[in-house]
Protein backbone atom coordinates (compact mmCIF):
# COMPACT_ATOMS: atom_id res chain seq x y z
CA UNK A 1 92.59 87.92 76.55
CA UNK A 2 94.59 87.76 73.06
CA UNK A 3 97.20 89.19 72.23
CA UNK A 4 98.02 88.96 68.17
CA UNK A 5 101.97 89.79 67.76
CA UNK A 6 102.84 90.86 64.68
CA UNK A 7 105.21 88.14 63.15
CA UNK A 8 105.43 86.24 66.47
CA UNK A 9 102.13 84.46 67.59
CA UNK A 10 98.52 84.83 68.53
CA UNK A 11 98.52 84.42 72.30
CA UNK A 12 95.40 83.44 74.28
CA UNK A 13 95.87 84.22 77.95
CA UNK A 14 93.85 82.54 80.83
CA UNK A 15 96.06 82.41 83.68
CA UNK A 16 98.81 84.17 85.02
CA UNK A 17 101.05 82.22 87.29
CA UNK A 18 103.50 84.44 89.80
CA UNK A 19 106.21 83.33 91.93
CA UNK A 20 106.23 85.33 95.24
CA UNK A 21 109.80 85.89 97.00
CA UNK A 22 111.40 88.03 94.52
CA UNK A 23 108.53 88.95 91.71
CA UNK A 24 106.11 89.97 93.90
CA UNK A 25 107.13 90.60 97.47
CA UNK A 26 110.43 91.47 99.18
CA UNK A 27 111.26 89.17 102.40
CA UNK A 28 107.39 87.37 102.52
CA UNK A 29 105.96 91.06 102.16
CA UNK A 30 103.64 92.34 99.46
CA UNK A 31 103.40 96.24 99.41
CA UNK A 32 99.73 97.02 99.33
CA UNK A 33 100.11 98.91 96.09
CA UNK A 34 101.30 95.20 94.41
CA UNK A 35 98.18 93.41 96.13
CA UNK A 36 95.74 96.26 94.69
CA UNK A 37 97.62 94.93 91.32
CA UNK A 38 96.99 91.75 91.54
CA UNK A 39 93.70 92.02 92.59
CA UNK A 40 92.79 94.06 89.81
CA UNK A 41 94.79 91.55 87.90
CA UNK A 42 92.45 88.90 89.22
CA UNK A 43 89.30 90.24 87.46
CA UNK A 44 90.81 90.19 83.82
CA UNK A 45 93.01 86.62 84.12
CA UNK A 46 92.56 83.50 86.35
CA UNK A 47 95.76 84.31 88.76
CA UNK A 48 97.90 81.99 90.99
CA UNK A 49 100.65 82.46 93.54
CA UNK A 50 103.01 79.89 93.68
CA UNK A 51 105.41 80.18 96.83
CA UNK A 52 107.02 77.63 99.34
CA UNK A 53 106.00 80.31 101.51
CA UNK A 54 109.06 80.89 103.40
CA UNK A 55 107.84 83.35 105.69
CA UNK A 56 104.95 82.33 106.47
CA UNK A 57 102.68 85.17 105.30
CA UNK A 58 101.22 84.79 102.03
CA UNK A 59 97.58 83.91 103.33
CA UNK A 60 96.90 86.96 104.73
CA UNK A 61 97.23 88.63 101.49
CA UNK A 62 94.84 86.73 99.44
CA UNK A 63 92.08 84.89 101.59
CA UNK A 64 88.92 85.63 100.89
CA UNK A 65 89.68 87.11 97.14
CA UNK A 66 89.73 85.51 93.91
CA UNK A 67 93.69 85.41 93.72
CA UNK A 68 94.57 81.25 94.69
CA UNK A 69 97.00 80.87 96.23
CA UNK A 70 99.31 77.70 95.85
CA UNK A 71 101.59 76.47 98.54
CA UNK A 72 104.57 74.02 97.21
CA UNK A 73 104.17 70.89 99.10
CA UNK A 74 107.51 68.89 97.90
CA UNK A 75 111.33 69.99 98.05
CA UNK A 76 111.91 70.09 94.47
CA UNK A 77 109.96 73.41 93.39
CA UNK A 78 111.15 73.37 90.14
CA UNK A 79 109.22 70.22 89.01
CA UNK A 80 106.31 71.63 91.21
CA UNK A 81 105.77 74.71 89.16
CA UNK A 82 106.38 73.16 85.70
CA UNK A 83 103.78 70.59 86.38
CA UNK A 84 101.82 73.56 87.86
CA UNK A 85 101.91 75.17 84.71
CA UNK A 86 101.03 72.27 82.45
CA UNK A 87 98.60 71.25 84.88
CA UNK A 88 95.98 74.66 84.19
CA UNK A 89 97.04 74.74 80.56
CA UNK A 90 100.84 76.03 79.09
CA UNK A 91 99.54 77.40 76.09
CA UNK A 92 96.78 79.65 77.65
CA UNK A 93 99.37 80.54 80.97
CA UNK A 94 101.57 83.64 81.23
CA UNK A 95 104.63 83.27 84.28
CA UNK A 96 106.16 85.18 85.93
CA UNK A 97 108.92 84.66 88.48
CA UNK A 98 112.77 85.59 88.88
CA UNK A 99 114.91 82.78 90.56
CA UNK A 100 116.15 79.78 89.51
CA UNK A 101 113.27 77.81 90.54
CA UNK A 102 110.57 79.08 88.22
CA UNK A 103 112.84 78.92 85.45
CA UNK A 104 111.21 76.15 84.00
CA UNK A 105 107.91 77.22 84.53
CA UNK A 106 108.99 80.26 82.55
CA UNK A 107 109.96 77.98 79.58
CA UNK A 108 106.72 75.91 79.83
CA UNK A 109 104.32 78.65 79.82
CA UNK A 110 103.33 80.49 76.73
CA UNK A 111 104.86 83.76 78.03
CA UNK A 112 107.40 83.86 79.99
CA UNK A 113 108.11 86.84 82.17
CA UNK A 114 111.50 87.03 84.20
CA UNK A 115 111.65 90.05 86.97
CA UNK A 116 114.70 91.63 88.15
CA UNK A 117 113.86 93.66 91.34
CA UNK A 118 115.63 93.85 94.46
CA UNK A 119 116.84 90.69 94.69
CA UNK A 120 118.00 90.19 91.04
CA UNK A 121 117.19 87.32 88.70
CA UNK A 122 118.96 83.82 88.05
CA UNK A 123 120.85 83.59 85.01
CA UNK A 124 118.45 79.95 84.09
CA UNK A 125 115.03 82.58 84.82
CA UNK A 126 116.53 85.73 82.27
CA UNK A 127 117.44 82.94 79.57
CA UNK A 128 114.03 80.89 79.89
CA UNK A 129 112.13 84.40 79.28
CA UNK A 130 110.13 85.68 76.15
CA UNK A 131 110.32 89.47 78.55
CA UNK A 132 112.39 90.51 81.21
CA UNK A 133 111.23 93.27 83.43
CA UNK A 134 112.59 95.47 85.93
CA UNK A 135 109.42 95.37 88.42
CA UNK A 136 106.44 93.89 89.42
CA UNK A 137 104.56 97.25 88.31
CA UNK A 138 106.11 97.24 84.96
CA UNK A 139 104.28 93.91 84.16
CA UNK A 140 101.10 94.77 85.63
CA UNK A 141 101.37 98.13 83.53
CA UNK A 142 101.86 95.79 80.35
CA UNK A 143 99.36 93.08 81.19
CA UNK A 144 96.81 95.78 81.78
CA UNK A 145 97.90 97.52 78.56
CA UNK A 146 99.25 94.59 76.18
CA UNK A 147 100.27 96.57 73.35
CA UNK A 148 103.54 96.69 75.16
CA UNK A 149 103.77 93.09 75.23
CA UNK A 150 103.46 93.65 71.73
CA UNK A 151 105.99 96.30 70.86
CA UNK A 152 108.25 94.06 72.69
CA UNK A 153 107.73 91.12 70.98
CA UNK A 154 106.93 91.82 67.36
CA UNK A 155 109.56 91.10 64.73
């Protein structure tokens, strides 16, 4: 997908990276209408889930689908989800996420997208953003339609 902004860049989008707790579940639960999302997010863009996982739930969500799913494996998520993101390619990589750690994958990725929902958003996440958001079904609206990425960003 590209996305020309007027003034701004040309952005070539691959992947879309989301943090779970937060951007796109509430207490290790995705609503069903947000998993319909990102599975018909899945068929447009390469998407991962990144997530420590805390509740334990986030594999029966997405097994069997083309969503992968990404469980941290160290204690310093931060540095696990910037690497993530320069791992699959920053400059082809939208993320998404809301806390503190996914701030930096935010910065590293060639959109950043910061979420405040229920559980608001980290004053390091709103600063490293190129959007902010108030819901997971906002961005999904936008990715599916990105002339509102554009309206947002053009100068």
């Amino acid at each position: 997908m590209i996305i020309n902004i007027p003034n701004y860049d040309e952005i070539h989008i691959k992947n879309i990276v989301f943090d779970m707790n937060g951007t796109i579940a509430e207490n290790g639960i995705i609503d069903e209408e947000n998993r319909l999302r990102i599975l018909e997010l899945s068929k447009i863009y390469k998407v991962f889930i990144l997530t420590a996982d805390t509740y334990g739930t986030i594999e029966r969500y997405f097994t069997d689908t083309k969503v992968c799913v990404n469980i941290l494996k160290s204690s310093n998520g931060t540095k696990e989800k910037k690497e993530f993101i320069e791992k699959i390619g920053k400059t082809n990589t939208i993320a998404v996420g809301n806390g503190s750690n996914d701030a930096e994958m935010i910065k590293t990725a060639k959109l950043g997208i910061c979420i405040i929902g229920s559980e608001g958003a980290s004053k390091k996440a709103l600063l490293n953003s190129d959007i902010i958001f108030n819901s997971f079904k906002d961005v999904y609206k936008a990715l599916m339609n990105t002339k509102r990425i554009i309206a947002t960003l053009r100068e």
